[in-house]
PDB file of N, CA and C in Angstrom:
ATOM      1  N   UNK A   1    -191.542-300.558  86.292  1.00  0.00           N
ATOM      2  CA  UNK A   1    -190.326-301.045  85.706  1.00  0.00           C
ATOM      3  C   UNK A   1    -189.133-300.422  86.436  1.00  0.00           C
ATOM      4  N   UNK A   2    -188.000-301.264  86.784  1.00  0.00           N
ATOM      5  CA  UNK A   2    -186.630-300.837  87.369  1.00  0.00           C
ATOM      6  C   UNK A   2    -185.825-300.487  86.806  1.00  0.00           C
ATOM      7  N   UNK A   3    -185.760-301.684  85.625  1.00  0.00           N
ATOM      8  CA  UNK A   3    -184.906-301.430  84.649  1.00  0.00           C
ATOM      9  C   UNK A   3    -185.213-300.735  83.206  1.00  0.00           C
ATOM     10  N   UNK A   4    -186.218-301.338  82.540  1.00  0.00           N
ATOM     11  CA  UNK A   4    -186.558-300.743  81.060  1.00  0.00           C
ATOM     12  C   UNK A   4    -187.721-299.533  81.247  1.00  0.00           C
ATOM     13  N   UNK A   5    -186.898-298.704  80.679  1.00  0.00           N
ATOM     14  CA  UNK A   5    -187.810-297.561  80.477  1.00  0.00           C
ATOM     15  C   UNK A   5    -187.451-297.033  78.957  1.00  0.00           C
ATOM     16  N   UNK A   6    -189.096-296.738  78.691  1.00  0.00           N
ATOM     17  CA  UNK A   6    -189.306-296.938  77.257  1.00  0.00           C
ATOM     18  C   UNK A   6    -189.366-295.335  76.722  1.00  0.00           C
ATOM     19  N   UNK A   7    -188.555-295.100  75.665  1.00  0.00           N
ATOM     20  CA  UNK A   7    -188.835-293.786  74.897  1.00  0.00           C
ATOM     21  C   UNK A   7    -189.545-294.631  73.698  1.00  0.00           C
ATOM     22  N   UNK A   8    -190.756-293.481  73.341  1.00  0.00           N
ATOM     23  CA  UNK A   8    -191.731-293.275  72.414  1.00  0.00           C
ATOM     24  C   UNK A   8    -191.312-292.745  71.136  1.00  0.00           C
ATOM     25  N   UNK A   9    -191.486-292.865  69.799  1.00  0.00           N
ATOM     26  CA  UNK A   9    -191.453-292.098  68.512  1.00  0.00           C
ATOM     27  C   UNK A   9    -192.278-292.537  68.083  1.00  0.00           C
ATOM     28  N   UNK A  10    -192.791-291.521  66.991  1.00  0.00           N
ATOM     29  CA  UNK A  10    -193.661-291.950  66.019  1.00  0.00           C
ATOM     30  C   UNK A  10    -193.311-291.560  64.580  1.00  0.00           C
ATOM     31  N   UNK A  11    -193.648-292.404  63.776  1.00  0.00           N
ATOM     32  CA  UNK A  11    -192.712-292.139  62.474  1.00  0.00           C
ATOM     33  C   UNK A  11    -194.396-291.526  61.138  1.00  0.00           C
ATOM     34  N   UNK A  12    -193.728-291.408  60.299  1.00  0.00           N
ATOM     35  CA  UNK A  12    -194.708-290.538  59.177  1.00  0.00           C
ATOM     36  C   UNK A  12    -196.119-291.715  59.054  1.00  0.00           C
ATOM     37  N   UNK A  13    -196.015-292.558  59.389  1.00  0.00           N
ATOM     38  CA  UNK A  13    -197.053-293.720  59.301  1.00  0.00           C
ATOM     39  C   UNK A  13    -197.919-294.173  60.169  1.00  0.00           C
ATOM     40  N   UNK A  14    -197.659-293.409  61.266  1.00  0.00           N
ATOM     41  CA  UNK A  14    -198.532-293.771  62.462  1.00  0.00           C
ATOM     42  C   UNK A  14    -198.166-294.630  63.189  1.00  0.00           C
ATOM     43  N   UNK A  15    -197.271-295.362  62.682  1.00  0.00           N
ATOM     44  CA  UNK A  15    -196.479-296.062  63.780  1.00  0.00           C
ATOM     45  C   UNK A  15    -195.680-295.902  65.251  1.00  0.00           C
ATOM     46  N   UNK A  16    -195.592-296.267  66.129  1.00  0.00           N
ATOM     47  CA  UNK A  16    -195.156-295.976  67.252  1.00  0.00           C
ATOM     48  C   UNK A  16    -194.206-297.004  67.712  1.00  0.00           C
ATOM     49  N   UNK A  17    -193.186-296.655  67.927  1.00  0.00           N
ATOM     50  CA  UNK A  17    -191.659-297.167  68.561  1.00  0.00           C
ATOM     51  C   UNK A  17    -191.129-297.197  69.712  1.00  0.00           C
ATOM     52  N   UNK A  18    -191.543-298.189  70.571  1.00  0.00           N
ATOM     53  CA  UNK A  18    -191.311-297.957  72.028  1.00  0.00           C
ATOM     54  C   UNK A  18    -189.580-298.599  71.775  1.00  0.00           C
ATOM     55  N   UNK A  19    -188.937-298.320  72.636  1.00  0.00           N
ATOM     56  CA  UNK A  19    -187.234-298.480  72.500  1.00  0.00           C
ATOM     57  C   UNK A  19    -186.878-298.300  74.701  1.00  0.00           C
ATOM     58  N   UNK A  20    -186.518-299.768  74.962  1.00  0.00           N
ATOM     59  CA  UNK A  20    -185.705-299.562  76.055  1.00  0.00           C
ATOM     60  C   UNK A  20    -184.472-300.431  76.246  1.00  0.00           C
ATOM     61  N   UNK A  21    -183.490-300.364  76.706  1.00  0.00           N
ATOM     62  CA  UNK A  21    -182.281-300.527  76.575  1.00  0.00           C
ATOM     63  C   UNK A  21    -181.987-300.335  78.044  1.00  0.00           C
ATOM     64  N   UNK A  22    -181.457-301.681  79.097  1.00  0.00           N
ATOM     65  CA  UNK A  22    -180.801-301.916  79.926  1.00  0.00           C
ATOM     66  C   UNK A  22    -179.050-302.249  80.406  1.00  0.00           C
ATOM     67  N   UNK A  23    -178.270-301.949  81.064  1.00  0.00           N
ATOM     68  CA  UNK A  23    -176.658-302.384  81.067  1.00  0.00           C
ATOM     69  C   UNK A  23    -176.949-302.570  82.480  1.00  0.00           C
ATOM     70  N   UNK A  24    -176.537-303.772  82.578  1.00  0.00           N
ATOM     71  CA  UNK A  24    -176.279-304.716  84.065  1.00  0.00           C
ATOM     72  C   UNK A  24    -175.111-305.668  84.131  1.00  0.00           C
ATOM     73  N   UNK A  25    -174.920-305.411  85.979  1.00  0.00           N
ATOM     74  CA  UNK A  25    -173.660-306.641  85.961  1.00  0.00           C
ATOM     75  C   UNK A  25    -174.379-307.943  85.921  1.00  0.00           C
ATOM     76  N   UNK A  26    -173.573-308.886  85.924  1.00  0.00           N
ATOM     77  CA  UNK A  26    -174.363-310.676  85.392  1.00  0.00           C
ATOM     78  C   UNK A  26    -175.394-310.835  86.852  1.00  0.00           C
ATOM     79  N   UNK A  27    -175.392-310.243  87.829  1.00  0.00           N
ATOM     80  CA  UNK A  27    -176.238-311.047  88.874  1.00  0.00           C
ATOM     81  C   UNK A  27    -177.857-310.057  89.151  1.00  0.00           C
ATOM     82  N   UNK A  28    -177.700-308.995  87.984  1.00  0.00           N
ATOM     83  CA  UNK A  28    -179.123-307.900  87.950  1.00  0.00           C
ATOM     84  C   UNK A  28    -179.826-308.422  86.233  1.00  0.00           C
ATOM     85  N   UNK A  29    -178.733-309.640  85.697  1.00  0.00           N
ATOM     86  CA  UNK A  29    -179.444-309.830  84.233  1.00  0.00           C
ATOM     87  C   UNK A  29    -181.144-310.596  84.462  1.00  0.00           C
ATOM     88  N   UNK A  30    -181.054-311.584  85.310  1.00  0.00           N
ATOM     89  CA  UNK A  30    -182.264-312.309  85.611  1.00  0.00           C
ATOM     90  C   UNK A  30    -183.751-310.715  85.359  1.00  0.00           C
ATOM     91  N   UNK A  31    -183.443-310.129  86.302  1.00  0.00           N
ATOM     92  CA  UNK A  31    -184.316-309.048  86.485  1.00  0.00           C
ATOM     93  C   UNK A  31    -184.930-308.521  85.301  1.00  0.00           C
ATOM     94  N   UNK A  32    -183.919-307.864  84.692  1.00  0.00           N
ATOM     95  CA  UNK A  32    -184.187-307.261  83.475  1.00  0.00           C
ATOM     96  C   UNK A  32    -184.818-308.376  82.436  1.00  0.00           C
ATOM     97  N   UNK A  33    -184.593-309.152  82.402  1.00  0.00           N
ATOM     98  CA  UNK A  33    -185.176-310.150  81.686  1.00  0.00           C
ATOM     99  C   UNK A  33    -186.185-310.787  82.018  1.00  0.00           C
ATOM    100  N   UNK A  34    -187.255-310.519  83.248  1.00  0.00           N
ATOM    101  CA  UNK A  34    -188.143-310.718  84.323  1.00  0.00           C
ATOM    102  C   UNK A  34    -189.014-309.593  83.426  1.00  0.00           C
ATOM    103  N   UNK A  35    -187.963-308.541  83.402  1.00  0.00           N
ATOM    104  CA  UNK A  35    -189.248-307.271  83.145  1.00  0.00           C
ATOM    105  C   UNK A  35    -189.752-307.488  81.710  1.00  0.00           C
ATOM    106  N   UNK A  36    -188.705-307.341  80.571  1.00  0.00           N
ATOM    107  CA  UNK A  36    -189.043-307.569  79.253  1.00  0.00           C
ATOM    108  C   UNK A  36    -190.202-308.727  78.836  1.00  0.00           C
ATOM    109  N   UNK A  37    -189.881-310.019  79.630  1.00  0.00           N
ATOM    110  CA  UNK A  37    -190.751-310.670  79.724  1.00  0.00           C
ATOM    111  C   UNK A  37    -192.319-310.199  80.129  1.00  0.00           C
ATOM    112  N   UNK A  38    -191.901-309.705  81.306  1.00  0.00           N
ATOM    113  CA  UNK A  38    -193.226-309.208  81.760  1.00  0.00           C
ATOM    114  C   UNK A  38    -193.944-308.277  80.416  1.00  0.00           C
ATOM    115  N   UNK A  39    -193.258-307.502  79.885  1.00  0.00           N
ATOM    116  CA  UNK A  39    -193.779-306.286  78.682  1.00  0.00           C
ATOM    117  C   UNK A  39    -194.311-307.291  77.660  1.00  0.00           C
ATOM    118  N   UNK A  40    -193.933-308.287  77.336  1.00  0.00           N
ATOM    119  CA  UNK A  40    -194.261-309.182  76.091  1.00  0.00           C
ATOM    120  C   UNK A  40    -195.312-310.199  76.493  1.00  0.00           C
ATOM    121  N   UNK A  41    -195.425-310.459  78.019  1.00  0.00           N
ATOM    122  CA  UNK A  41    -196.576-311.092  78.049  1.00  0.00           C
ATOM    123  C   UNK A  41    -198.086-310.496  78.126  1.00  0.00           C
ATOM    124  N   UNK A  42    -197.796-309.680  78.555  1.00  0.00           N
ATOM    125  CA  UNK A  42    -198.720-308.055  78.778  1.00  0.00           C
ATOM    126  C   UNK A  42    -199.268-307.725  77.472  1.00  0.00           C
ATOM    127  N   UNK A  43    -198.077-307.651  76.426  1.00  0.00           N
ATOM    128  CA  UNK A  43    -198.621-307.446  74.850  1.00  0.00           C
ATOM    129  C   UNK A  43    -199.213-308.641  74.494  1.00  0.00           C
ATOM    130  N   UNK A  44    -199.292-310.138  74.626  1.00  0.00           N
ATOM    131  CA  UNK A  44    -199.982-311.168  73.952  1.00  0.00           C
ATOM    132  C   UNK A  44    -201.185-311.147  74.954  1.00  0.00           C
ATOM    133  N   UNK A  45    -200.853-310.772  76.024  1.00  0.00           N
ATOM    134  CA  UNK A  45    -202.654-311.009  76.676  1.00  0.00           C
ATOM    135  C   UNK A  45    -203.470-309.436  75.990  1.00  0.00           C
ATOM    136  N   UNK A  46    -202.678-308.627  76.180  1.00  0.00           N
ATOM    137  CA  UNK A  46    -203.673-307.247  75.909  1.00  0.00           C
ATOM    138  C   UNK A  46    -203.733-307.157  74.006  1.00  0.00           C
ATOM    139  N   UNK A  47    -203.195-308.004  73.336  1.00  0.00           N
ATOM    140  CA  UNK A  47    -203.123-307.305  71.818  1.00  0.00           C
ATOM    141  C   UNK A  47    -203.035-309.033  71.334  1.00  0.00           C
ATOM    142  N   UNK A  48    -203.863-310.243  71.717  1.00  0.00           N
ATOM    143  CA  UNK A  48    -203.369-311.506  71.075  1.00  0.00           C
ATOM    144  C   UNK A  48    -202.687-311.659  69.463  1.00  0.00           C
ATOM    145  N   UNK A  49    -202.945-310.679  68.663  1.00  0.00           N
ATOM    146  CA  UNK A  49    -203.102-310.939  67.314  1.00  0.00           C
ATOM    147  C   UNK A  49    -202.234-310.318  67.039  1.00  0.00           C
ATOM    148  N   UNK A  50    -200.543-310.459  67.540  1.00  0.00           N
ATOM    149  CA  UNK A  50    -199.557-309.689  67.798  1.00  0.00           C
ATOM    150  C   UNK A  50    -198.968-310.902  68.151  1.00  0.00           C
ATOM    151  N   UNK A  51    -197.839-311.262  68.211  1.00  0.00           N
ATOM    152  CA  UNK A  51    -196.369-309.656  67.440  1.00  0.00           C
ATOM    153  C   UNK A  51    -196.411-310.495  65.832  1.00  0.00           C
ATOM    154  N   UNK A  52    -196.554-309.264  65.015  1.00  0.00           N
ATOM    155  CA  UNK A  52    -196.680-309.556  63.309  1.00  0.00           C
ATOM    156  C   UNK A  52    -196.616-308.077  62.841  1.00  0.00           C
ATOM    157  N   UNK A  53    -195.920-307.909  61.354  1.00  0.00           N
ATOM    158  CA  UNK A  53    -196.012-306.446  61.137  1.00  0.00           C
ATOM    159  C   UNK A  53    -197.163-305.769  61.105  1.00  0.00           C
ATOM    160  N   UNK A  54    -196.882-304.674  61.634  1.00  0.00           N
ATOM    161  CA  UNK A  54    -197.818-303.258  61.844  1.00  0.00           C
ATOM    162  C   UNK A  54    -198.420-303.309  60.553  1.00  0.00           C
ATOM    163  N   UNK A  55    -197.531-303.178  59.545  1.00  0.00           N
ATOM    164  CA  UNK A  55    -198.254-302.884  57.860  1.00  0.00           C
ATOM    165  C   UNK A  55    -199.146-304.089  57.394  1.00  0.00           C
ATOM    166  N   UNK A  56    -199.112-305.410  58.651  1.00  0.00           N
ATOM    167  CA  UNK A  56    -200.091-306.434  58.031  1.00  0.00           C
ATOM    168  C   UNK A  56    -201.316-306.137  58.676  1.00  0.00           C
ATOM    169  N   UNK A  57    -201.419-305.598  59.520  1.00  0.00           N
ATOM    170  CA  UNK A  57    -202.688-305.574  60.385  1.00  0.00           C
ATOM    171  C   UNK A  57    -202.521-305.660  61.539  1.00  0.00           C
ATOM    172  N   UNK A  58    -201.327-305.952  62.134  1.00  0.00           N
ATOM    173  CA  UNK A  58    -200.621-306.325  63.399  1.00  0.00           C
ATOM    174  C   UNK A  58    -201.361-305.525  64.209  1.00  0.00           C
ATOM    175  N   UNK A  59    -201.223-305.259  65.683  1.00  0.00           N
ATOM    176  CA  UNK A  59    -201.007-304.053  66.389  1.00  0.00           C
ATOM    177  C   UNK A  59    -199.920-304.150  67.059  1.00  0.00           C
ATOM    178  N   UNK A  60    -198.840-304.993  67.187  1.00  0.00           N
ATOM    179  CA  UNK A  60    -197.350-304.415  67.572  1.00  0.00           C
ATOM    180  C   UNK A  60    -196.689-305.810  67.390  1.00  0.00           C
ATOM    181  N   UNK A  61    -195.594-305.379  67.322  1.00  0.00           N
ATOM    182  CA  UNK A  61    -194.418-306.352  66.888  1.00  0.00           C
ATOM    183  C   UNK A  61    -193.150-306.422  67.794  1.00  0.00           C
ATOM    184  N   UNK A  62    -191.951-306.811  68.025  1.00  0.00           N
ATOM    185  CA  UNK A  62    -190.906-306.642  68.621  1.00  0.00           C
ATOM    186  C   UNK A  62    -189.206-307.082  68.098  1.00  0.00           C
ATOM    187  N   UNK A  63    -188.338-306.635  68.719  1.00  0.00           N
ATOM    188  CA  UNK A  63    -187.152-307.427  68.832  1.00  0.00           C
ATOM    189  C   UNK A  63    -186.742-306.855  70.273  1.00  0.00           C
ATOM    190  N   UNK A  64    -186.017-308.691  70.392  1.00  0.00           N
ATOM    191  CA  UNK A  64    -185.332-308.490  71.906  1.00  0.00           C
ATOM    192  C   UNK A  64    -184.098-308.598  71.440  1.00  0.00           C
ATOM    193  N   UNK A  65    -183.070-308.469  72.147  1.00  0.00           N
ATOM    194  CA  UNK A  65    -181.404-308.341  71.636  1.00  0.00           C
ATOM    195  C   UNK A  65    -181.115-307.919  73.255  1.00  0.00           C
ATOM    196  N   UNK A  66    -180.433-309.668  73.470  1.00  0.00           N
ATOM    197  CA  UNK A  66    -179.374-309.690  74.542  1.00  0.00           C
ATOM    198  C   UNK A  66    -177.881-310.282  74.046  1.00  0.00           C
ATOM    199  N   UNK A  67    -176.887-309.245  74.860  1.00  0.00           N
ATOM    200  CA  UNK A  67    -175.160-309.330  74.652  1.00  0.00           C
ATOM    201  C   UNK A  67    -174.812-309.112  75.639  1.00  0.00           C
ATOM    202  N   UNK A  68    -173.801-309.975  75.587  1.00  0.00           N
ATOM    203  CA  UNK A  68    -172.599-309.832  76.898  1.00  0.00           C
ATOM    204  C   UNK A  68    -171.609-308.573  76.296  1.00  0.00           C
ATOM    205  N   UNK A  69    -171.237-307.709  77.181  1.00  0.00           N
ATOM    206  CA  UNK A  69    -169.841-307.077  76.659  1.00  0.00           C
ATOM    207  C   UNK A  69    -168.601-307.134  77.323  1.00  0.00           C
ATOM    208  N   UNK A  70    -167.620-306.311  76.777  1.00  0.00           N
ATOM    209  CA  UNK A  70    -166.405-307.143  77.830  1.00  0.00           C
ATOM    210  C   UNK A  70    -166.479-306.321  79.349  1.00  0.00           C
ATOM    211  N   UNK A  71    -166.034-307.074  79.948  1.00  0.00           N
ATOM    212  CA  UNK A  71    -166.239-307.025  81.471  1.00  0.00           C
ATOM    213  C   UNK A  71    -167.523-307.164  81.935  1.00  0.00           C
ATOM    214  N   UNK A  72    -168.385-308.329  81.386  1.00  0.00           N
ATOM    215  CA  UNK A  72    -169.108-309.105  81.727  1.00  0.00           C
ATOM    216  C   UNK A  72    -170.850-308.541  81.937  1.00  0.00           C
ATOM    217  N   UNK A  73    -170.766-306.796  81.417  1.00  0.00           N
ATOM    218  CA  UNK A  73    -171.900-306.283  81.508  1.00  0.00           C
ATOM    219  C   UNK A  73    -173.273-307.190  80.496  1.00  0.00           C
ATOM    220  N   UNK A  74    -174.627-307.094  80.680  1.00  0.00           N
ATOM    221  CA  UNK A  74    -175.615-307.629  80.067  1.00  0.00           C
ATOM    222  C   UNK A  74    -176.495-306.812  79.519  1.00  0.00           C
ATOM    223  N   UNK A  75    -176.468-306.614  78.346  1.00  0.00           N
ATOM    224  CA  UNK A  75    -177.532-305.015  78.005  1.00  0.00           C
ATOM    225  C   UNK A  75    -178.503-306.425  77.183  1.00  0.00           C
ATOM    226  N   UNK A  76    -179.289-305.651  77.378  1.00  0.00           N
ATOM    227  CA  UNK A  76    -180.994-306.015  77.131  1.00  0.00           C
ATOM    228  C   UNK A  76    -181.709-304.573  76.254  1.00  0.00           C
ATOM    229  N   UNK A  77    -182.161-304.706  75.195  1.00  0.00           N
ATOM    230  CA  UNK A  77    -182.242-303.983  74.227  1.00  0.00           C
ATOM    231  C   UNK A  77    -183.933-304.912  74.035  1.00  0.00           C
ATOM    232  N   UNK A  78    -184.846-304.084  73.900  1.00  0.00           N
ATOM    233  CA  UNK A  78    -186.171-304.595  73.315  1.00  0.00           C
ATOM    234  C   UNK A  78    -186.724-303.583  72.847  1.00  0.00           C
ATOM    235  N   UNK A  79    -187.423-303.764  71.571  1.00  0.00           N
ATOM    236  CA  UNK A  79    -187.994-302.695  70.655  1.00  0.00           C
ATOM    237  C   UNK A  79    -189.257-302.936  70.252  1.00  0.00           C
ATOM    238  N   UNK A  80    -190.591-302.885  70.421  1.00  0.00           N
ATOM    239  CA  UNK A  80    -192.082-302.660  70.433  1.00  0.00           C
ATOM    240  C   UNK A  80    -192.068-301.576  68.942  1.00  0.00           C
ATOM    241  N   UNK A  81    -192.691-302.282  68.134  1.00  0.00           N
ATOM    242  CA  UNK A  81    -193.243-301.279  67.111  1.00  0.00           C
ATOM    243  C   UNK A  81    -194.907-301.656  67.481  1.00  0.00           C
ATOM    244  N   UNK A  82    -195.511-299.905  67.380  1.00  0.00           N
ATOM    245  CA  UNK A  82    -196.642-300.560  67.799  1.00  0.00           C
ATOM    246  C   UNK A  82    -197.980-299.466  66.994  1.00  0.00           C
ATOM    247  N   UNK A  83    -199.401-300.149  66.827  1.00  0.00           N
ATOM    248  CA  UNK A  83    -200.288-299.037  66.567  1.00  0.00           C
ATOM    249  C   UNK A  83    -200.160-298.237  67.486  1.00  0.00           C
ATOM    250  N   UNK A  84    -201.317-296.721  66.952  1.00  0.00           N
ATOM    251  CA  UNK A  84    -201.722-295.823  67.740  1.00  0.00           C
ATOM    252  C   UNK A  84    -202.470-297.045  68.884  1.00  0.00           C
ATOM    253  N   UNK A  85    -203.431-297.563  68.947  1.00  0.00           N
ATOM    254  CA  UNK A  85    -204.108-298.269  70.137  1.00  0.00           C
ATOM    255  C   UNK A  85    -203.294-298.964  71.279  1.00  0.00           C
ATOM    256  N   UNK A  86    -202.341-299.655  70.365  1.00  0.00           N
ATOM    257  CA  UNK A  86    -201.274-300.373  71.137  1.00  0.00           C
ATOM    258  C   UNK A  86    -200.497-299.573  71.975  1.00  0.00           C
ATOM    259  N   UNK A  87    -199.925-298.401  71.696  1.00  0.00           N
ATOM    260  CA  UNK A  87    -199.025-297.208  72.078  1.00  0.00           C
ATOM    261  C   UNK A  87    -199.758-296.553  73.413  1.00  0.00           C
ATOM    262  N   UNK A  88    -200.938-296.471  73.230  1.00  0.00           N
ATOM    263  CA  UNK A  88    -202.057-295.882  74.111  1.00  0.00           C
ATOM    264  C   UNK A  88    -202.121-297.107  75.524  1.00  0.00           C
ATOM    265  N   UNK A  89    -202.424-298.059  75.184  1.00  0.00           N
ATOM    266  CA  UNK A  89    -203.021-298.945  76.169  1.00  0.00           C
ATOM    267  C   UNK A  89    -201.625-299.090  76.730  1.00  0.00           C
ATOM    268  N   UNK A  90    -200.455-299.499  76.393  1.00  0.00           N
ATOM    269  CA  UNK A  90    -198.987-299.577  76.356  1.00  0.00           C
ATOM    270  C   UNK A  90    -198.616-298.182  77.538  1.00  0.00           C
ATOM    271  N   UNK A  91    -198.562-296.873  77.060  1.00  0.00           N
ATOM    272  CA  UNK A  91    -198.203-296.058  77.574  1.00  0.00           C
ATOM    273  C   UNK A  91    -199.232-295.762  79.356  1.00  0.00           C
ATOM    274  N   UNK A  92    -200.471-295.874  79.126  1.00  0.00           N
ATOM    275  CA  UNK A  92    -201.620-296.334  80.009  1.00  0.00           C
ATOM    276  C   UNK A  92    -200.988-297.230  81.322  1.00  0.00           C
ATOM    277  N   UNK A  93    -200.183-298.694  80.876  1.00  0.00           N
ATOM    278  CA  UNK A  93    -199.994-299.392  81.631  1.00  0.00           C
ATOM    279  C   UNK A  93    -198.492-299.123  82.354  1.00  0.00           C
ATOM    280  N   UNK A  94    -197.907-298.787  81.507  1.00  0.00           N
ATOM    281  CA  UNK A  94    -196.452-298.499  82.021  1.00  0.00           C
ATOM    282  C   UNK A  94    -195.911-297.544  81.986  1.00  0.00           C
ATOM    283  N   UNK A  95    -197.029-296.493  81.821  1.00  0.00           N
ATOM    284  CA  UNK A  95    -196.526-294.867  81.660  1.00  0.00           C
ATOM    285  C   UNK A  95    -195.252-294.644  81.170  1.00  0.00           C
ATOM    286  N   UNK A  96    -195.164-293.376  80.691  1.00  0.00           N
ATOM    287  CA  UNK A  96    -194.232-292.815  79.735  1.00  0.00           C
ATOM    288  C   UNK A  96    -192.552-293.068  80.619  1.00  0.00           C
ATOM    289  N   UNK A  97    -191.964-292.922  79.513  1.00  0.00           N
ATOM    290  CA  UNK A  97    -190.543-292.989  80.238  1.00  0.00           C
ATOM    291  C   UNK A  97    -189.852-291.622  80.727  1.00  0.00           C
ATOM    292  N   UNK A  98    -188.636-291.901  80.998  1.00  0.00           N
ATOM    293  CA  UNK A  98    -188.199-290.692  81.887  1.00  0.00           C
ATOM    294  C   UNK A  98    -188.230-289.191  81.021  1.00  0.00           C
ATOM    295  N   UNK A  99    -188.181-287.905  81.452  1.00  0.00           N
ATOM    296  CA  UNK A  99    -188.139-286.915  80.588  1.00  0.00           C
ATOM    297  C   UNK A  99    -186.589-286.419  80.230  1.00  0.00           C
TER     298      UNK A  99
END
């Protein structure tokens, strides 16, 4: 990944929270949106029975959230809630984010 790099949490439930957040000028938005894509197709081939809540049986879920801001920047915001398994195979493929 170039652009999204993912920080990890885990909350009292076992849940796991991947969180990455991109700011680009308009002609690097394609990219970033290349990658996210790429992360979400990765999750329906590796986890089919996904994206649905974690507390239903899921193994990971998401939101994407793209905005323009003024002076034309493009942030790309995508959020992975995910099992322990999901988090594992997840972290496995796209290794941990920066320290």
């Amino acid at each position: 990944m170039e652009f999204l790099q993912f920080d990890a949490s885990d909350d009292d439930h076992g849940i796991t929270t991947l969180d990455a957040m991109a700011s680009t000028p308009a002609d690097r938005h394609a990219a970033v949106l290349a990658e996210a894509a790429q992360v979400l197709a990765w999750a329906r081939r590796q986890f089919p029975d996904g994206p649905g809540p974690i507390d239903e049986g899921h193994d990971w879920d998401h939101d994407l959230q793209v905005t323009v801001e003024d002076g034309g920047w493009h942030v790309v915001s995508l959020t992975l809630a995910a099992s322990p398994r999901f988090a594992e195979a997840f972290l496995a493929a796209f290794g941990p984010g920066p320290d």
